[in-house]
C-alpha atoms as a PDB file:
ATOM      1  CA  UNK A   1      17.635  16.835 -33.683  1.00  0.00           C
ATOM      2  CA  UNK A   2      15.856  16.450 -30.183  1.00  0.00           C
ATOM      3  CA  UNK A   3      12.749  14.302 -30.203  1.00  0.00           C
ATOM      4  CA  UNK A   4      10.255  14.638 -27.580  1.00  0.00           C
ATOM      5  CA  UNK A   5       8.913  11.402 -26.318  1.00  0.00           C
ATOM      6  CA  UNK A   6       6.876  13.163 -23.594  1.00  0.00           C
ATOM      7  CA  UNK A   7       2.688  14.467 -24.523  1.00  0.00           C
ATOM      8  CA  UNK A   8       1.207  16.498 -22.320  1.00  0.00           C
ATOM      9  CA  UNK A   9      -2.650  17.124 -22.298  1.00  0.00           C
ATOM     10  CA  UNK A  10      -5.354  18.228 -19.782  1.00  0.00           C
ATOM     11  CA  UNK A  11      -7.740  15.385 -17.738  1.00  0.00           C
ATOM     12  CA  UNK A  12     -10.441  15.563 -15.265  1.00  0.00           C
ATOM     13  CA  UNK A  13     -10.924  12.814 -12.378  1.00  0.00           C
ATOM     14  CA  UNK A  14     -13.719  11.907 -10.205  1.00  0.00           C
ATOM     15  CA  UNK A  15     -13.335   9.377  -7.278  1.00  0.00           C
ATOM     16  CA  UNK A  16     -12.799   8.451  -3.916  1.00  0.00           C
ATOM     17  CA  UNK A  17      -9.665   9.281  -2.451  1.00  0.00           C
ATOM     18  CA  UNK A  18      -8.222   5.303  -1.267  1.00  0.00           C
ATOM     19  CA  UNK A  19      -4.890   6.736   0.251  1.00  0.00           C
ATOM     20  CA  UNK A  20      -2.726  10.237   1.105  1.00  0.00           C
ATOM     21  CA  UNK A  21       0.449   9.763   0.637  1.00  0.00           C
ATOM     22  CA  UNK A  22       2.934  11.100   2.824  1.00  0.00           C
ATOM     23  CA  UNK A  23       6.135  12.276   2.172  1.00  0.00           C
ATOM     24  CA  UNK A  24       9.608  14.071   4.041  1.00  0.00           C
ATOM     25  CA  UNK A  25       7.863  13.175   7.400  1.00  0.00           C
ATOM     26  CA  UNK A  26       4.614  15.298   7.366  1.00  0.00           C
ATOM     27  CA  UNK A  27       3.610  16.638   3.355  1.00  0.00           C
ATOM     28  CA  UNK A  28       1.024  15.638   1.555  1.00  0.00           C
ATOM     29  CA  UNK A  29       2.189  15.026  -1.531  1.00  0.00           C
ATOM     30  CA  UNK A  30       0.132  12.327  -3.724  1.00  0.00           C
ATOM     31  CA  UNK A  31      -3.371  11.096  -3.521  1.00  0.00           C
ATOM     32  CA  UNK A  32      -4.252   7.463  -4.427  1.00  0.00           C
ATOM     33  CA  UNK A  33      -7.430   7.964  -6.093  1.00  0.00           C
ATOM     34  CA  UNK A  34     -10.243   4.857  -7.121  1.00  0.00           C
ATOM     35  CA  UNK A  35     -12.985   5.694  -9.704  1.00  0.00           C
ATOM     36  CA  UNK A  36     -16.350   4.249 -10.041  1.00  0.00           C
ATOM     37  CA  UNK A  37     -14.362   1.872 -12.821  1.00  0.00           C
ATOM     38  CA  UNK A  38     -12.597   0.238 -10.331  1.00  0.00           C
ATOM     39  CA  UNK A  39      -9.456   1.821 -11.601  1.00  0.00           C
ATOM     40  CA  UNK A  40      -6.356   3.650  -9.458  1.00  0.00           C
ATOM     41  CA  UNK A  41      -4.720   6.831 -10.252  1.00  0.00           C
ATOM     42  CA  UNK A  42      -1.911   8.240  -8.554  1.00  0.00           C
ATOM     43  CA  UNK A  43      -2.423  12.072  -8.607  1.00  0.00           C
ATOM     44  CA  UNK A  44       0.250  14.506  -7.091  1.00  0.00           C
ATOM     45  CA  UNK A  45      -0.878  17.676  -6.019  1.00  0.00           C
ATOM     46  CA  UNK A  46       0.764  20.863  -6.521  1.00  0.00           C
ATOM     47  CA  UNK A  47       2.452  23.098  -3.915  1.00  0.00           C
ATOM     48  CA  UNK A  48      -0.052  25.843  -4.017  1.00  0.00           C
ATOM     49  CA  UNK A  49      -2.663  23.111  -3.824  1.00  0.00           C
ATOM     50  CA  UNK A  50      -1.107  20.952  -0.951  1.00  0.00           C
ATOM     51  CA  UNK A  51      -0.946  23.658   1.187  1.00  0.00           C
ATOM     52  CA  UNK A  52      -4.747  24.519   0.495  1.00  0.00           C
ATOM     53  CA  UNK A  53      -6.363  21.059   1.184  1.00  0.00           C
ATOM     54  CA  UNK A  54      -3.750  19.400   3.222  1.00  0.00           C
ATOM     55  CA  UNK A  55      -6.077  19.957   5.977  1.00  0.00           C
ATOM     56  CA  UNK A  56      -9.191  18.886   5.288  1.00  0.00           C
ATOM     57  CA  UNK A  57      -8.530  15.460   2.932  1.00  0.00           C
ATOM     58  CA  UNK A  58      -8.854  12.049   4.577  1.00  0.00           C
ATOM     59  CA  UNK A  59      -9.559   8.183   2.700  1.00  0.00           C
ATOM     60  CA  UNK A  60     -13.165   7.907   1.964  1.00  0.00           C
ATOM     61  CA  UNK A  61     -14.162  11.564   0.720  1.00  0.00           C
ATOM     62  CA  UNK A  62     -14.765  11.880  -3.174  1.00  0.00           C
ATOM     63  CA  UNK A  63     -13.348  14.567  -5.169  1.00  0.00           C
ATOM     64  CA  UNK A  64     -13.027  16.201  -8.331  1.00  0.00           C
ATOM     65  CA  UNK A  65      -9.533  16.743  -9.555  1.00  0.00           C
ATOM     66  CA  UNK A  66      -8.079  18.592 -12.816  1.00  0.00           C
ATOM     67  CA  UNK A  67      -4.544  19.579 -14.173  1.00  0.00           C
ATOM     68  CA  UNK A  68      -2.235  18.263 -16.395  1.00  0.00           C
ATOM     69  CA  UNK A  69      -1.673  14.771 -17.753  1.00  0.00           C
ATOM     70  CA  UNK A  70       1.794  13.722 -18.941  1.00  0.00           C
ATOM     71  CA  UNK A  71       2.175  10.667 -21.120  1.00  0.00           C
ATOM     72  CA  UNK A  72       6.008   9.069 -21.908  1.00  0.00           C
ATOM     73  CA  UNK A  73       5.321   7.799 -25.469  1.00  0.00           C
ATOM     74  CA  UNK A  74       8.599   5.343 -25.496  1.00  0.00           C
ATOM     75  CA  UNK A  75       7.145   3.342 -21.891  1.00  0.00           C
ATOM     76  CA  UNK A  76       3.646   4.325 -21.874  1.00  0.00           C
ATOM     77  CA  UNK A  77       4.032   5.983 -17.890  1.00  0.00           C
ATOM     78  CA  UNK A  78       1.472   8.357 -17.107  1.00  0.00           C
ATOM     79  CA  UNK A  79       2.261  11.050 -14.680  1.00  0.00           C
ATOM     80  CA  UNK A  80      -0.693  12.903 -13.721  1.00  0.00           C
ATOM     81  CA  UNK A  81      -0.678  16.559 -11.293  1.00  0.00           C
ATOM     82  CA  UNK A  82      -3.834  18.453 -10.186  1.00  0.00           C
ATOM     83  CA  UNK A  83      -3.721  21.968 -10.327  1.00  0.00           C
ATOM     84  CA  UNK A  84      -7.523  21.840  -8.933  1.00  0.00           C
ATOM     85  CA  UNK A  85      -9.718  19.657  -6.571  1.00  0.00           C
ATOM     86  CA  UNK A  86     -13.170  19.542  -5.219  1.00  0.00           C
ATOM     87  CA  UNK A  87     -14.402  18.013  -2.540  1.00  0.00           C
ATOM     88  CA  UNK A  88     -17.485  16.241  -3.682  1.00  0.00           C
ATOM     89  CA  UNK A  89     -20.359  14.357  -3.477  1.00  0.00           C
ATOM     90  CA  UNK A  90     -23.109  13.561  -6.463  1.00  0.00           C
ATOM     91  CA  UNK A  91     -26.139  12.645  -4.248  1.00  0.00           C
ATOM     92  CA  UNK A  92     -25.759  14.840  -1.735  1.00  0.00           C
ATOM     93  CA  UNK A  93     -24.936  18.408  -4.070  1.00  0.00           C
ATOM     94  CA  UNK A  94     -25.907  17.691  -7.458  1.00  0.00           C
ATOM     95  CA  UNK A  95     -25.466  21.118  -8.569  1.00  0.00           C
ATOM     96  CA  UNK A  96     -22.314  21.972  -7.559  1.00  0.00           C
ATOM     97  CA  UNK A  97     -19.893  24.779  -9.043  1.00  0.00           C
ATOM     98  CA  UNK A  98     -17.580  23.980 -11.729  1.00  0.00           C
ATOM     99  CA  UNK A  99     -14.167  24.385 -10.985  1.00  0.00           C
ATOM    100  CA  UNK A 100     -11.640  26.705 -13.416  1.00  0.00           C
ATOM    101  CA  UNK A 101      -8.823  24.422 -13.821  1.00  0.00           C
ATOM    102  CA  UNK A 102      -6.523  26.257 -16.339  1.00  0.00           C
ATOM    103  CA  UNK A 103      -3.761  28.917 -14.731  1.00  0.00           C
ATOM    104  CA  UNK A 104      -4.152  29.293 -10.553  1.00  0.00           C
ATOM    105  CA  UNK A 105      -4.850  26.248  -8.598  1.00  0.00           C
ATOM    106  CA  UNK A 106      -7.460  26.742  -6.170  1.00  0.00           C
ATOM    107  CA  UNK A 107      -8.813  24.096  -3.774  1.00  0.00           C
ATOM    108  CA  UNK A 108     -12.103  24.276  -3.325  1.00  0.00           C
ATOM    109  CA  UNK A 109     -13.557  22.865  -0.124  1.00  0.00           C
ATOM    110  CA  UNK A 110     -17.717  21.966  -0.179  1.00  0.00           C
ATOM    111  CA  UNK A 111     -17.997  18.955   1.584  1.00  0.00           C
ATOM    112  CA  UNK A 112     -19.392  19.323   5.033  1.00  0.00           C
ATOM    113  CA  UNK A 113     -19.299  22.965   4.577  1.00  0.00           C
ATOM    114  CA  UNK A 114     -21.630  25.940   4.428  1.00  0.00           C
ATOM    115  CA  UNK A 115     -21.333  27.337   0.911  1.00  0.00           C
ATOM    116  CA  UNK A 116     -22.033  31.224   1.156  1.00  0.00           C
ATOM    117  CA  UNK A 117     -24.572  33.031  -1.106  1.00  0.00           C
ATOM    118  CA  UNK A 118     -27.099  35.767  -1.147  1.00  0.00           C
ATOM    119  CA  UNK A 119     -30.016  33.106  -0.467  1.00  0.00           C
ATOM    120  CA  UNK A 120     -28.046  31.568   2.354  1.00  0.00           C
ATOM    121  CA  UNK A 121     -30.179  31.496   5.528  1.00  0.00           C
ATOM    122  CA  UNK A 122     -28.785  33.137   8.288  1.00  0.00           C
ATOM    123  CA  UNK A 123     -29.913  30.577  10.554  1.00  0.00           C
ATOM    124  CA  UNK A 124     -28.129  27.735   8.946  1.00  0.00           C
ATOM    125  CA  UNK A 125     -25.876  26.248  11.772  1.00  0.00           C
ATOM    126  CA  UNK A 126     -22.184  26.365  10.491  1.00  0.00           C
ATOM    127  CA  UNK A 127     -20.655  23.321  10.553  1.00  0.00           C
ATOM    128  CA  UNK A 128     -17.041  23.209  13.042  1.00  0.00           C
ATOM    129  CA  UNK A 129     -13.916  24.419  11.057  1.00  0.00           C
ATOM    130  CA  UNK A 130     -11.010  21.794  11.027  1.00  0.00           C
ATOM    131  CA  UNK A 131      -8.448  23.692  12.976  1.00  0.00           C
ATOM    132  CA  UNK A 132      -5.416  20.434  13.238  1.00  0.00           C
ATOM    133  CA  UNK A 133      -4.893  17.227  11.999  1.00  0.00           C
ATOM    134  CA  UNK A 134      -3.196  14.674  13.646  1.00  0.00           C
ATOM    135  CA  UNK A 135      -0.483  12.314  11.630  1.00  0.00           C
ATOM    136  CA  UNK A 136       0.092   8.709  12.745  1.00  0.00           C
ATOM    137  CA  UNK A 137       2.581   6.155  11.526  1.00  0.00           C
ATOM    138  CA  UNK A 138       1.435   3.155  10.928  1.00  0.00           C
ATOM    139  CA  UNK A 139       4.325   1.515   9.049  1.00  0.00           C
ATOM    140  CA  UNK A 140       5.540  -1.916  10.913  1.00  0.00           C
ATOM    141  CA  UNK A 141       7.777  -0.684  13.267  1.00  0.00           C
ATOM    142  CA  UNK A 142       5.270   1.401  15.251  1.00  0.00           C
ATOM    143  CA  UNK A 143       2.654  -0.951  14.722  1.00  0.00           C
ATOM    144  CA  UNK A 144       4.489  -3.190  16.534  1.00  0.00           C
ATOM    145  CA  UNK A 145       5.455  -0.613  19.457  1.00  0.00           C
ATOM    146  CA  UNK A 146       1.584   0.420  19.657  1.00  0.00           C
ATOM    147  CA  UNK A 147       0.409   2.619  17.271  1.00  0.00           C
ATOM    148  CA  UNK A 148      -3.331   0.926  16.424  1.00  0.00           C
ATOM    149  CA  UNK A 149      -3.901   1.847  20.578  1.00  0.00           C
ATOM    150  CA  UNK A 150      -2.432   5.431  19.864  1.00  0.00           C
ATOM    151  CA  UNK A 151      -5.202   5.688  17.138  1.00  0.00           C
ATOM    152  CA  UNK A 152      -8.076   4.408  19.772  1.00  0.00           C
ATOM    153  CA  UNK A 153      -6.833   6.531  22.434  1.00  0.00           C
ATOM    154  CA  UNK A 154      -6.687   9.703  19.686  1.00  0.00           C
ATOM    155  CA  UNK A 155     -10.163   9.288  18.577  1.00  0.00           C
ATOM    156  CA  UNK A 156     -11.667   8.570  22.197  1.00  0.00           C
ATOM    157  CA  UNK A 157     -10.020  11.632  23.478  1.00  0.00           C
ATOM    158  CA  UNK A 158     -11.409  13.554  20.533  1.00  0.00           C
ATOM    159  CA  UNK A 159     -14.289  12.160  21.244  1.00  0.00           C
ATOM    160  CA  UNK A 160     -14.833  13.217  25.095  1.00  0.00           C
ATOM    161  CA  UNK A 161     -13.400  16.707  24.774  1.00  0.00           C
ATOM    162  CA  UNK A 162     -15.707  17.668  22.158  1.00  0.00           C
ATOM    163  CA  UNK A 163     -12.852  18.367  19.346  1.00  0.00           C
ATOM    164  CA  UNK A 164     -13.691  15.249  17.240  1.00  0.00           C
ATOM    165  CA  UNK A 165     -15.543  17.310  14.971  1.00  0.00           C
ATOM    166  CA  UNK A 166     -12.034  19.928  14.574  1.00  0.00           C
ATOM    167  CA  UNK A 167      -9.053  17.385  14.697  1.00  0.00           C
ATOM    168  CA  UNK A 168      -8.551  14.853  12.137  1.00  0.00           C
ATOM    169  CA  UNK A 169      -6.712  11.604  13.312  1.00  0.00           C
ATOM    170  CA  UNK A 170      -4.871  10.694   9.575  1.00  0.00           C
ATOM    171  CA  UNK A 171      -2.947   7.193   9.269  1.00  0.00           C
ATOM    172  CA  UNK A 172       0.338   7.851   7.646  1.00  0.00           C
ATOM    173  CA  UNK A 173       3.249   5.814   5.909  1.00  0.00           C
ATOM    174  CA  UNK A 174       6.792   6.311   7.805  1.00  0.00           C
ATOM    175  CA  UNK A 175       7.079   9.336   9.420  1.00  0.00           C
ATOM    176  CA  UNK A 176      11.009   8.233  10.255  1.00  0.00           C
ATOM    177  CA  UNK A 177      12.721   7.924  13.283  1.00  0.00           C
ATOM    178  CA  UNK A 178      10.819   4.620  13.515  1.00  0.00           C
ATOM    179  CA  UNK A 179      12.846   2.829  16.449  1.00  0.00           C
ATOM    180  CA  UNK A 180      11.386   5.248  18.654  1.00  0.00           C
ATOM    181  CA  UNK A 181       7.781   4.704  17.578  1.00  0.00           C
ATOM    182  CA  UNK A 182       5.372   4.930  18.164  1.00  0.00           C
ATOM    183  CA  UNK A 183       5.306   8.671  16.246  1.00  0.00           C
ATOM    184  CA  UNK A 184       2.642  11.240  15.506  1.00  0.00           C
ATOM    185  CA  UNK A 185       3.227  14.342  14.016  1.00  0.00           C
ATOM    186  CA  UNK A 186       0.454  17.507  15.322  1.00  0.00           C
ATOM    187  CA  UNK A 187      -0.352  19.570  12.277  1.00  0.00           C
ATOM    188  CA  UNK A 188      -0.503  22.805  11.516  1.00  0.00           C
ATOM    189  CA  UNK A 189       2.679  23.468  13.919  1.00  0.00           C
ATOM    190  CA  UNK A 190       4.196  20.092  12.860  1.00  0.00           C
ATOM    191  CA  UNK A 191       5.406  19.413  16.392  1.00  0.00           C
ATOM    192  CA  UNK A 192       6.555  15.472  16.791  1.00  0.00           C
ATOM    193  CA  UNK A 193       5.910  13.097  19.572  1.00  0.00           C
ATOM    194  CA  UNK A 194       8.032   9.438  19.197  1.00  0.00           C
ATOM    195  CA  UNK A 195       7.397   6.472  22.095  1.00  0.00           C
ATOM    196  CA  UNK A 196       3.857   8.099  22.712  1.00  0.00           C
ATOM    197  CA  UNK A 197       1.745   6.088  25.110  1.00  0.00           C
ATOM    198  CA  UNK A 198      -1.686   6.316  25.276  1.00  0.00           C
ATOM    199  CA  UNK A 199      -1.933   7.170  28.285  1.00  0.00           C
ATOM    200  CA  UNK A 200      -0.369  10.816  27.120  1.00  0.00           C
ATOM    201  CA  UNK A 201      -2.838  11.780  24.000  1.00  0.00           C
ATOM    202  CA  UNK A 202      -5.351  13.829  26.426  1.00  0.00           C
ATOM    203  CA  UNK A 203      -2.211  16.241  27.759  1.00  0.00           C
ATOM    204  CA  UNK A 204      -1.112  16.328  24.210  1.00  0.00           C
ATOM    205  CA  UNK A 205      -4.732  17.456  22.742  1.00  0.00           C
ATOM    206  CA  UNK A 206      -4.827  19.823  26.026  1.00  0.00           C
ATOM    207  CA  UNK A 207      -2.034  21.433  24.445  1.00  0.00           C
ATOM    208  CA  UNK A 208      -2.424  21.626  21.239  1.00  0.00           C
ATOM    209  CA  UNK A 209      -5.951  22.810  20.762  1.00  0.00           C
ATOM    210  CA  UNK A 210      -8.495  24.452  22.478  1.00  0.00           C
ATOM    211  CA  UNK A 211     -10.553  21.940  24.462  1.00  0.00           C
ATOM    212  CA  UNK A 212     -14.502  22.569  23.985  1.00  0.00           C
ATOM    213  CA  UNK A 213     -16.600  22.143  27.565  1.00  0.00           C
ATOM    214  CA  UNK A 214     -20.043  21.589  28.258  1.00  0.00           C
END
């Protein structure tokens, strides 16, 4: 007779998101969560919600995440995967939505966004949508061959072309191919760059994305 060591159940997590973890060069896969306890959760997200949030998530934002819990009774492992997640902050929107967690995952994006409604001023500036994301590995390798002054140079160049607000620059694990780092990979169109210079991010961000002039 077959025994089932496995018990699955629903949970609920609230925290700040401590690391994205990266996997098969450029998808988001896991998030390394920290609650207010002080305690770490690996989450993993699933497909439908990866490719919703993928964009927007970065260390340092709290969120709300729900799905499914899975406990092995014979070791004790916990496997946890979020079918839902919310972008959120307590102080800042106290009262916002709660999130159906039980058969479509949905990511729901608040934070640093305008939330639409019938009492919604029509005046209320509209914050800039996140249109790319930049990936940069920082395992040893390209550390070594320069990546930290990649990162500067990204975020500077941001900066001065007026896209900081659009473009994400994300630190990564290995993104492979790491004896020709340094390596970023330019989300959404996943298009890799290995023994970048820094010298070469503004032609790179010229390409990629619209620059905004005064």
């Amino acid at each position: 007779m077959y025994t089932s060591y496995k018990q699955v159940s629903e949970f609920s997590l609230e925290g700040e998101i401590l690391n994205l973890i990266i996997e098969d060069g450029d998808k988001l896969k896991y998030l390394r969560i920290g609650s207010d306890r002080g305690v770490e959760f690996l989450v993993k997200l699933c497909k439908e919600l990866r490719a919703s949030v993928s964009m927007v998530l970065k260390p340092g934002l709290r969120v709300e995440v729900a799905g499914q819990k899975q406990q092995n009774l014979k070791n004790g492992k916990v496997k946890l995967k979020a079918y839902s997640l919310k972008l959120s902050d307590s102080k800042h929107h106290p009262s916002q939505p709660e999130v159906d967690t039980k058969h479509t995952p949905v990511g729901i994006l608040l934070a640093d966004r305008a939330i639409d409604s019938p009492t919604s001023s029509p005046t209320t500036p509209t914050p800039a949508k996140i249109s790319g994301k930049i990936l940069v590995c920082q395992k040893s390798d390209c550390q070594k061959r320069g990546s930290g002054a990649v990162c500067k140079a990204l975020e500077n160049a941001l900066n001065c072309s007026g896209l900081a607000g659009e473009v994400i620059v994300q630190k990564t694990g290995c993104l492979k191919q790491c004896k020709a780092g340094p390596n970023i990979v330019v989300m959404p169109d996943k298009t890799r760059y290995s023994r970048i210079k820094p010298a070469e991010i503004p032609a790179i961000l010229d390409k990629h994305f619209a620059v905004v002039k005064d």
